[in-house]
Protein backbone atom coordinates (compact mmCIF):
# COMPACT_ATOMS: atom_id res chain seq x y z
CA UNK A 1 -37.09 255.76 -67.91
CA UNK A 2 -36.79 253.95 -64.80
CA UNK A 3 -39.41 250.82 -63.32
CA UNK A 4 -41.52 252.44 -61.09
CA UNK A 5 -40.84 251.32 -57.49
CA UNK A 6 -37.54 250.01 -58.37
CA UNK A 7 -34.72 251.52 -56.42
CA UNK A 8 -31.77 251.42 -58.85
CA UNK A 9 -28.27 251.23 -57.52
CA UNK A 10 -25.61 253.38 -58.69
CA UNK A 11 -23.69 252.74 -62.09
CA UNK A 12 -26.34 250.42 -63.30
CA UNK A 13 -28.24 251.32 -66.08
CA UNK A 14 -32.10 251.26 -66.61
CA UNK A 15 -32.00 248.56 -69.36
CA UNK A 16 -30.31 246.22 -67.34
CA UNK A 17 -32.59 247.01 -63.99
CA UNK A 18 -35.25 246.03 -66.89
CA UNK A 19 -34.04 242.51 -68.00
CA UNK A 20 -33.99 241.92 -64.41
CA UNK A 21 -37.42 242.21 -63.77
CA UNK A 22 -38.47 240.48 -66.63
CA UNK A 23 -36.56 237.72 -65.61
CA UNK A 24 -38.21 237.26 -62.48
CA UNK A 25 -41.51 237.83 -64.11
CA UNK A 26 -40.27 235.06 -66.11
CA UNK A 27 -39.45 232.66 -63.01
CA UNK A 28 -43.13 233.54 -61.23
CA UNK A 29 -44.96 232.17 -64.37
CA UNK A 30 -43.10 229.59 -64.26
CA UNK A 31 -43.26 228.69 -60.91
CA UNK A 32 -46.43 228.95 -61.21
CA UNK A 33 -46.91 226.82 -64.16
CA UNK A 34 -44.76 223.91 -62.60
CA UNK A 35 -46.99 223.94 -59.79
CA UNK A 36 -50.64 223.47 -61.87
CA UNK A 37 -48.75 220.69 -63.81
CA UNK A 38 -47.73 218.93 -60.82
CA UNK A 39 -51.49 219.75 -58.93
CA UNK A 40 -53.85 219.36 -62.36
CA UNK A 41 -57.42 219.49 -59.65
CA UNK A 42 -56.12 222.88 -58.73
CA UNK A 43 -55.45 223.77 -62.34
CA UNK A 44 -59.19 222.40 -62.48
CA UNK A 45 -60.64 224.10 -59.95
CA UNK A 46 -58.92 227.36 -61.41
CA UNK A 47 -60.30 226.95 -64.84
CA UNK A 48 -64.07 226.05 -63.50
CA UNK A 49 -64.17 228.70 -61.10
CA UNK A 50 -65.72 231.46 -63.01
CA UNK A 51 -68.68 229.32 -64.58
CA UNK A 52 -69.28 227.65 -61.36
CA UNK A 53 -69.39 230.62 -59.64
CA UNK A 54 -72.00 232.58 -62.23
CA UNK A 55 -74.07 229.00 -61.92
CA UNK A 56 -74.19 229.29 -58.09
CA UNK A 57 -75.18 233.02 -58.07
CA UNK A 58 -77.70 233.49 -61.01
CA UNK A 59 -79.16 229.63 -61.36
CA UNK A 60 -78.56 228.20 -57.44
CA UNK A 61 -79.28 231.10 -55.57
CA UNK A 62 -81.93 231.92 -57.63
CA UNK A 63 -83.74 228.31 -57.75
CA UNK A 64 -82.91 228.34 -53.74
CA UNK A 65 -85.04 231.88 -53.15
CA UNK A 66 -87.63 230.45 -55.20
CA UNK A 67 -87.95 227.19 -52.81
CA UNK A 68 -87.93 229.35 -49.60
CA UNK A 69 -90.26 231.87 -51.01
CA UNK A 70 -92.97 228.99 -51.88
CA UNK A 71 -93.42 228.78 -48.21
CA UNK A 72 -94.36 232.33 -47.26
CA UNK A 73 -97.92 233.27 -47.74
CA UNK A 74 -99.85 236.38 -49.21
CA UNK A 75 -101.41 238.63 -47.30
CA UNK A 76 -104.92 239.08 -49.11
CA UNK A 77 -105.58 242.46 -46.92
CA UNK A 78 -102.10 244.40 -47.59
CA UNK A 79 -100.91 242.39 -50.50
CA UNK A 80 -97.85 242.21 -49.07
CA UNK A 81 -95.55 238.92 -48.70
CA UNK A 82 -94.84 237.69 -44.77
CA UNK A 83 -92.50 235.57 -43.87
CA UNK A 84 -94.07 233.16 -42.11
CA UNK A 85 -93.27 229.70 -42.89
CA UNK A 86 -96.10 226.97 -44.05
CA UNK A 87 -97.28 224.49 -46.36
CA UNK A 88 -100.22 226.90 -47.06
CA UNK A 89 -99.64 227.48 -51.20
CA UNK A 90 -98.58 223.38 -51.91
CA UNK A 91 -102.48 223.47 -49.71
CA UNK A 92 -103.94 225.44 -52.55
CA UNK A 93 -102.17 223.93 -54.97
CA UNK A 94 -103.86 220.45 -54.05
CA UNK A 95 -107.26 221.35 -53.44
CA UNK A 96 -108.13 224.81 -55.21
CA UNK A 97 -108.04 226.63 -52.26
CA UNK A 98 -106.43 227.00 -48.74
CA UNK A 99 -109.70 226.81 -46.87
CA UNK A 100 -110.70 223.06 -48.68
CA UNK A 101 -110.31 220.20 -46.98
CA UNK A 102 -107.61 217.57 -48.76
CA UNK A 103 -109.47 214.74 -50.33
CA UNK A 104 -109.50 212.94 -53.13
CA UNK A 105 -112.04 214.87 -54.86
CA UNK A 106 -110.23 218.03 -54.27
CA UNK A 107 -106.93 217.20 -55.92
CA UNK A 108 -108.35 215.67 -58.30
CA UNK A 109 -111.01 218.68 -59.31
CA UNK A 110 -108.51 221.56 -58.24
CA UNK A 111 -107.69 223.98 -60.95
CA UNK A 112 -104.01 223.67 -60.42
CA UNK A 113 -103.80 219.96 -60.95
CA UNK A 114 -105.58 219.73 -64.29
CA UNK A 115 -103.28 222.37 -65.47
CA UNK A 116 -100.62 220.31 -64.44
CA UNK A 117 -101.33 217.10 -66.42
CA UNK A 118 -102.70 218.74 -69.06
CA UNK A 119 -99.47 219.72 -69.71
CA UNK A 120 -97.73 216.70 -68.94
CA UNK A 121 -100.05 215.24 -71.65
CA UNK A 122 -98.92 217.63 -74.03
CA UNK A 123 -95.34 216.73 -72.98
CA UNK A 124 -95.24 213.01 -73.56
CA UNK A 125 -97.43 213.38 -76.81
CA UNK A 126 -95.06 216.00 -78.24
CA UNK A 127 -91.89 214.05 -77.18
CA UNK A 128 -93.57 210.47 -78.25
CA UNK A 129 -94.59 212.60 -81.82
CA UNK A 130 -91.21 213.29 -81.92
CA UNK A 131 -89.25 210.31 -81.28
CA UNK A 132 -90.98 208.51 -84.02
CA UNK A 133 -90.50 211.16 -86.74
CA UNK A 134 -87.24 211.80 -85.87
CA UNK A 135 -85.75 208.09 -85.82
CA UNK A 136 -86.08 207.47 -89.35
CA UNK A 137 -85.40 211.10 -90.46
CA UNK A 138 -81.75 210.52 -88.13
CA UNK A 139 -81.77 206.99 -89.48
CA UNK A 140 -81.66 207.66 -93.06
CA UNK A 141 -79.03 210.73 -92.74
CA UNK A 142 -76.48 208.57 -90.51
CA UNK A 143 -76.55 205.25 -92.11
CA UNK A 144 -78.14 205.35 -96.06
CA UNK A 145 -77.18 209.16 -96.99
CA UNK A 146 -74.43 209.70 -99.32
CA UNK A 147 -71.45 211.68 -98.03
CA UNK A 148 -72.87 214.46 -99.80
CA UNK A 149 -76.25 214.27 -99.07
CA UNK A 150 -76.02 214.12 -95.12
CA UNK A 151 -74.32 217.60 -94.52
CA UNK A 152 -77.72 218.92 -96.90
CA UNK A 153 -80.29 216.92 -94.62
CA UNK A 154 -78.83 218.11 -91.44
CA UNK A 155 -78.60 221.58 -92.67
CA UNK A 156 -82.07 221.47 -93.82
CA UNK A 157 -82.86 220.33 -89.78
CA UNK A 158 -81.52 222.89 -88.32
CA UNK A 159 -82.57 225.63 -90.24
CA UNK A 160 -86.04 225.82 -89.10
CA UNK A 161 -83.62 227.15 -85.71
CA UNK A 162 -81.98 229.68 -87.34
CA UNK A 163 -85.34 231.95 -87.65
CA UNK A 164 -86.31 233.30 -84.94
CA UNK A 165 -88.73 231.24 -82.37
CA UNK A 166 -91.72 233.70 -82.62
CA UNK A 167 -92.07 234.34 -86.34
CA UNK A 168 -92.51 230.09 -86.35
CA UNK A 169 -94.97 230.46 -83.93
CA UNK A 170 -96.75 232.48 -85.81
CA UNK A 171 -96.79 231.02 -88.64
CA UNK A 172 -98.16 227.82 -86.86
CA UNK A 173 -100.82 229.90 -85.56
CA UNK A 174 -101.71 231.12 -89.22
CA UNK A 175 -101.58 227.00 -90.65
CA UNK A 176 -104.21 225.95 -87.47
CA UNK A 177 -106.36 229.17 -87.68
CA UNK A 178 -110.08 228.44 -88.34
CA UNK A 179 -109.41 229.90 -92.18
CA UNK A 180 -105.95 228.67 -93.05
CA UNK A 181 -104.24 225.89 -94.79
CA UNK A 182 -104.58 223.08 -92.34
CA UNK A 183 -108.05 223.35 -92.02
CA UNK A 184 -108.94 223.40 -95.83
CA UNK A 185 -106.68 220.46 -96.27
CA UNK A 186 -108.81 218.79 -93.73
CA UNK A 187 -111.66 219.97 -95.43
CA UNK A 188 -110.60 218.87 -98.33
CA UNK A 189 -110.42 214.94 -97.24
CA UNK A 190 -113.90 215.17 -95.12
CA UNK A 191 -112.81 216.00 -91.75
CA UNK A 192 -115.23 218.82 -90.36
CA UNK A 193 -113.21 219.18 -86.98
CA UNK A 194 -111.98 222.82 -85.95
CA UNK A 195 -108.07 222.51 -84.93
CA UNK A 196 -107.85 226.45 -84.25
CA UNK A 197 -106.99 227.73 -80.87
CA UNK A 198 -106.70 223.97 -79.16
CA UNK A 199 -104.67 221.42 -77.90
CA UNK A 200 -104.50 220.03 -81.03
CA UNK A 201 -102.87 223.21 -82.37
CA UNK A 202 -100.74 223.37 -79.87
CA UNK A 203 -99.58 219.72 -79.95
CA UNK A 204 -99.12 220.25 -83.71
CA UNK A 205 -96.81 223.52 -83.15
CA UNK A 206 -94.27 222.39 -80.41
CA UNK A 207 -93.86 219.02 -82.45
CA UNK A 208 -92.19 221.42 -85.36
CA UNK A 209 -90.39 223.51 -82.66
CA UNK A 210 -88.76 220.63 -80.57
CA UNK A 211 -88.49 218.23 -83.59
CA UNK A 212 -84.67 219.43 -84.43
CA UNK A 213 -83.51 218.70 -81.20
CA UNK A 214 -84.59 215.29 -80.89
CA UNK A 215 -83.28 214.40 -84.89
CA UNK A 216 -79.54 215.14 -83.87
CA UNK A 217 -79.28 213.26 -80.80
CA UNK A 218 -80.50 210.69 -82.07
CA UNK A 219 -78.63 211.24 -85.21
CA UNK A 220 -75.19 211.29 -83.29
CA UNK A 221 -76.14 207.77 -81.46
CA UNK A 222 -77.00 206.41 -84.83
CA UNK A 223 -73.64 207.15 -86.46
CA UNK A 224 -71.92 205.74 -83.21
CA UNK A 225 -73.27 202.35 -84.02
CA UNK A 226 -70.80 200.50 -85.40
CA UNK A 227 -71.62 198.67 -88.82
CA UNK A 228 -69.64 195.65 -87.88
CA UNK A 229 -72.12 195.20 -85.73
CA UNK A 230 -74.93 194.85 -88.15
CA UNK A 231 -73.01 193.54 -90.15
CA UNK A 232 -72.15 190.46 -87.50
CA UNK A 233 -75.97 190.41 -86.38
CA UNK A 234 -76.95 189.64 -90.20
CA UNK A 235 -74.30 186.84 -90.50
CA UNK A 236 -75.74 185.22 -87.56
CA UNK A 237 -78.99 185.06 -88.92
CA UNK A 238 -80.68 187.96 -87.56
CA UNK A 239 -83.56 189.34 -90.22
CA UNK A 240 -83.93 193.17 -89.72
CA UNK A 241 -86.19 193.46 -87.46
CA UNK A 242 -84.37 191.23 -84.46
CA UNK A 243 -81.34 193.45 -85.49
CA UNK A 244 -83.04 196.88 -84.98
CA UNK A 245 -84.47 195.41 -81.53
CA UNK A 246 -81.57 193.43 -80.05
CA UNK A 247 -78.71 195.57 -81.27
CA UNK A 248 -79.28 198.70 -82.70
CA UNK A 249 -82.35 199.90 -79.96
CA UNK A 250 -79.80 199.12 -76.82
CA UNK A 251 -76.99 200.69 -78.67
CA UNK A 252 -79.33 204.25 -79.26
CA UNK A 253 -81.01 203.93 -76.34
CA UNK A 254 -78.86 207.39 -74.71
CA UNK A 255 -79.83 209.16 -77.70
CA UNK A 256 -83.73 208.57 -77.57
CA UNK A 257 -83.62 209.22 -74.08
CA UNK A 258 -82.00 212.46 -74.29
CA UNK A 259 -83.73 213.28 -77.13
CA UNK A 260 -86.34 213.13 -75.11
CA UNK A 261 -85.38 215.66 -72.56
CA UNK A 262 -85.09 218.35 -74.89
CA UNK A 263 -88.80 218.03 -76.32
CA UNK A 264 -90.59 216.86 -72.92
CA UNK A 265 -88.55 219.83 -71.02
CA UNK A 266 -88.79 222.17 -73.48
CA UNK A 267 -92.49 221.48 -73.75
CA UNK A 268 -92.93 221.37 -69.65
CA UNK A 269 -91.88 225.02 -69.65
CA UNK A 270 -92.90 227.03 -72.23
CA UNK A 271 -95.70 229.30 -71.99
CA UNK A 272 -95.52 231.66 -74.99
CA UNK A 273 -97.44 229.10 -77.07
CA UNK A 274 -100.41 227.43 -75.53
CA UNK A 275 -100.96 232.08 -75.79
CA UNK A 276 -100.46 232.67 -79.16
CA UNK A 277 -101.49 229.03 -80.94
CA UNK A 278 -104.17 227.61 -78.00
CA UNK A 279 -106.58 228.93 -75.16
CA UNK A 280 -105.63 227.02 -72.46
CA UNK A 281 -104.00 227.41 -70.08
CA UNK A 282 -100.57 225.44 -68.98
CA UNK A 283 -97.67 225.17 -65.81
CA UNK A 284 -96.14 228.61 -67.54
CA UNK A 285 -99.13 230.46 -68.12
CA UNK A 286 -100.76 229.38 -64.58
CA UNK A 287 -96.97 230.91 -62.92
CA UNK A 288 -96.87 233.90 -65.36
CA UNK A 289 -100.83 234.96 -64.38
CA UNK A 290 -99.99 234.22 -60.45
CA UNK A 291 -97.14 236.67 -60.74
CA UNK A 292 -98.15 239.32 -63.05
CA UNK A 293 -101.86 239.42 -62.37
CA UNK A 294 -102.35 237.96 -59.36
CA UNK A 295 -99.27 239.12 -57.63
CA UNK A 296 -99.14 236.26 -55.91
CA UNK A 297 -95.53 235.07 -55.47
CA UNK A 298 -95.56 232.96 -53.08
CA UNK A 299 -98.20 230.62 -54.77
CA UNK A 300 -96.36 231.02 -58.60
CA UNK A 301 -92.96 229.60 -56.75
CA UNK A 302 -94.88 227.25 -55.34
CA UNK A 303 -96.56 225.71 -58.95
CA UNK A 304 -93.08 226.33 -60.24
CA UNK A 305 -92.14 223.57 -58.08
CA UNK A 306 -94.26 221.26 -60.26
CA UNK A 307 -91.71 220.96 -62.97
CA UNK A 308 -88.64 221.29 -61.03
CA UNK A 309 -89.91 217.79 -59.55
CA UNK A 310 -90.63 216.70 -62.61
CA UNK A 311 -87.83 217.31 -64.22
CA UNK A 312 -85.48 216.26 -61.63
CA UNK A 313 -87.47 212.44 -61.44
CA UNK A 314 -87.39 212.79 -65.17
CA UNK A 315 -83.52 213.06 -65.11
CA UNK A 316 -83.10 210.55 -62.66
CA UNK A 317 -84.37 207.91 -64.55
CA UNK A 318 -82.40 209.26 -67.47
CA UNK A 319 -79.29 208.84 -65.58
CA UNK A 320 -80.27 205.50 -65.35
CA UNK A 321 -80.66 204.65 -68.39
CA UNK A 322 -77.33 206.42 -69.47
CA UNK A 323 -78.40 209.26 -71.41
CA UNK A 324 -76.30 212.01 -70.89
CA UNK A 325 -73.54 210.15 -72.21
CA UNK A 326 -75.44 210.97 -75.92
CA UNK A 327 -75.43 214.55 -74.74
């Protein structure tokens, strides 16, 4: 058989018009080659172009319609989104309502701000809670952990992430309930105070959800440390403690702090549950309501706002302080 498109001259048979076009299939790679070796940020722009361009569409362009949409306004009458541009919602958002005047004791009384740092206040005290059970756990696997204990402790971290995020839920939900375990223990020792369905709960649940990503960044700092190090700060006459503060904090400090993004972010935007373990309401249940109940859009992209600022001062100051090279 011939190549299709190929105009074969007399005498010359089909194999060799083959071999011919190979070759210069051949050359064209080549050429091709030669010319990302010699230009390696085109050869990088070529390889990145696919994820960038699914990050622009789905996360940028997505993130940007939310900011433009948080200035449009509900029409109460038609229910029906116009696209008139004002500072109406981030109104409401202060002060309760668009018709209040902005004052002190508006923000500080509106609905939308206690919901706001009450779950900021979950979000330190879960990453805080945290941080200090995860340093030694991290601690003892990366420094006094035999060779074959460590892969055993890190295994038993992050299997608590290999069942699935709602069945753990639920079974946090069944521990703080007004008739389970936690609440006979507590019993038990003379504490009379009724966990079930609050803050408490809640606290208590996203510390066990969160606390395997904070161990292994930490964990991975920890093991970076080198132990001439110690080793030098001892034979200078450093007792323990100066050693932990002087050398070893500074050296983690990346770690901590981006162990601390994944619990205080994770715990800014979750909504499913403050729903199933508590029975108030947070940032995610305040944007899920506005949309699905409410059918108020404009408003919901508006609080969403909330921790996108958040987040991005939070990340700022972790750039800072150098965390994402721990990441």
């Amino acid at each position: 058989m011939g190549i299709p498109g190929a105009r074969r001259a007399p005498g010359i048979p089909d194999e060799t018009m083959a071999s011919v076009a190979t070759a210069g299939e051949r050359t064209l790679v080549r050429r091709v080659s030669a010319m990302l070796f010699r230009h390696p940020k085109t050869k990088l722009a070529a390889l990145l172009a696919a994820p960038l361009g699914w990050l622009i569409v789905v996360y940028l362009a997505s993130l940007s319609l939310m900011l433009v949409t948080a200035f449009w306004r509900l029409n109460e009458l038609s229910s029906q989104i116009e696209r008139v541009w004002g500072l109406q919602n981030f109104h409401t958002l202060l002060t309760g309502a668009q018709t209040t005047p902005i004052t002190l004791s508006s923000v500080v009384h509106s609905v939308y701000t206690v919901i706001t740092f009450r779950t900021l206040g979950i979000a330190v005290a879960v990453t805080l809670t945290d941080l200090t059970l995860a340093f030694p756990i991290a601690y003892y696997a990366a420094r006094l952990a035999s060779s074959r204990l460590r892969p055993i402790l890190l295994l038993a971290v992050t299997m608590p992430l290999w069942s699935n995020y709602l069945v753990r839920v639920f079974a946090w939900r069944i521990i703080t309930s007004g008739d389970g375990p936690l609440q006979s223990l507590m019993r038990l020792v003379g504490v009379h105070y009724s966990v079930g369905a609050s803050n408490w709960a809640v606290w208590l649940t996203f510390c066990y959800l969160w606390l395997p990503f904070a161990i292994l960044p930490i964990y991975a700092a920890i093991e970076r440390v080198p132990g001439s190090l110690l080793e030098a700060s001892s034979d200078l006459g450093a007792h323990g403690w100066m050693t932990f503060r002087r050398v070893v904090v500074p050296l983690i400090l990346p770690g901590l702090v981006a162990a601390s993004i994944f619990t205080f972010s994770l715990t800014l935007g979750d909504y499913i549950t403050p729903v199933l373990v508590g029975k108030q309401f947070f940032i995610g249940n305040a944007i899920y309501n506005l949309v699905g109940l409410a059918s108020n859009l404009p408003l919901a992209a508006a609080f969403a706002t909330v921790p996108v600022v958040i987040m991005a001062i939070y990340l700022t100051v972790a750039r800072r302080l150098g965390a994402f090279e721990a990441l």
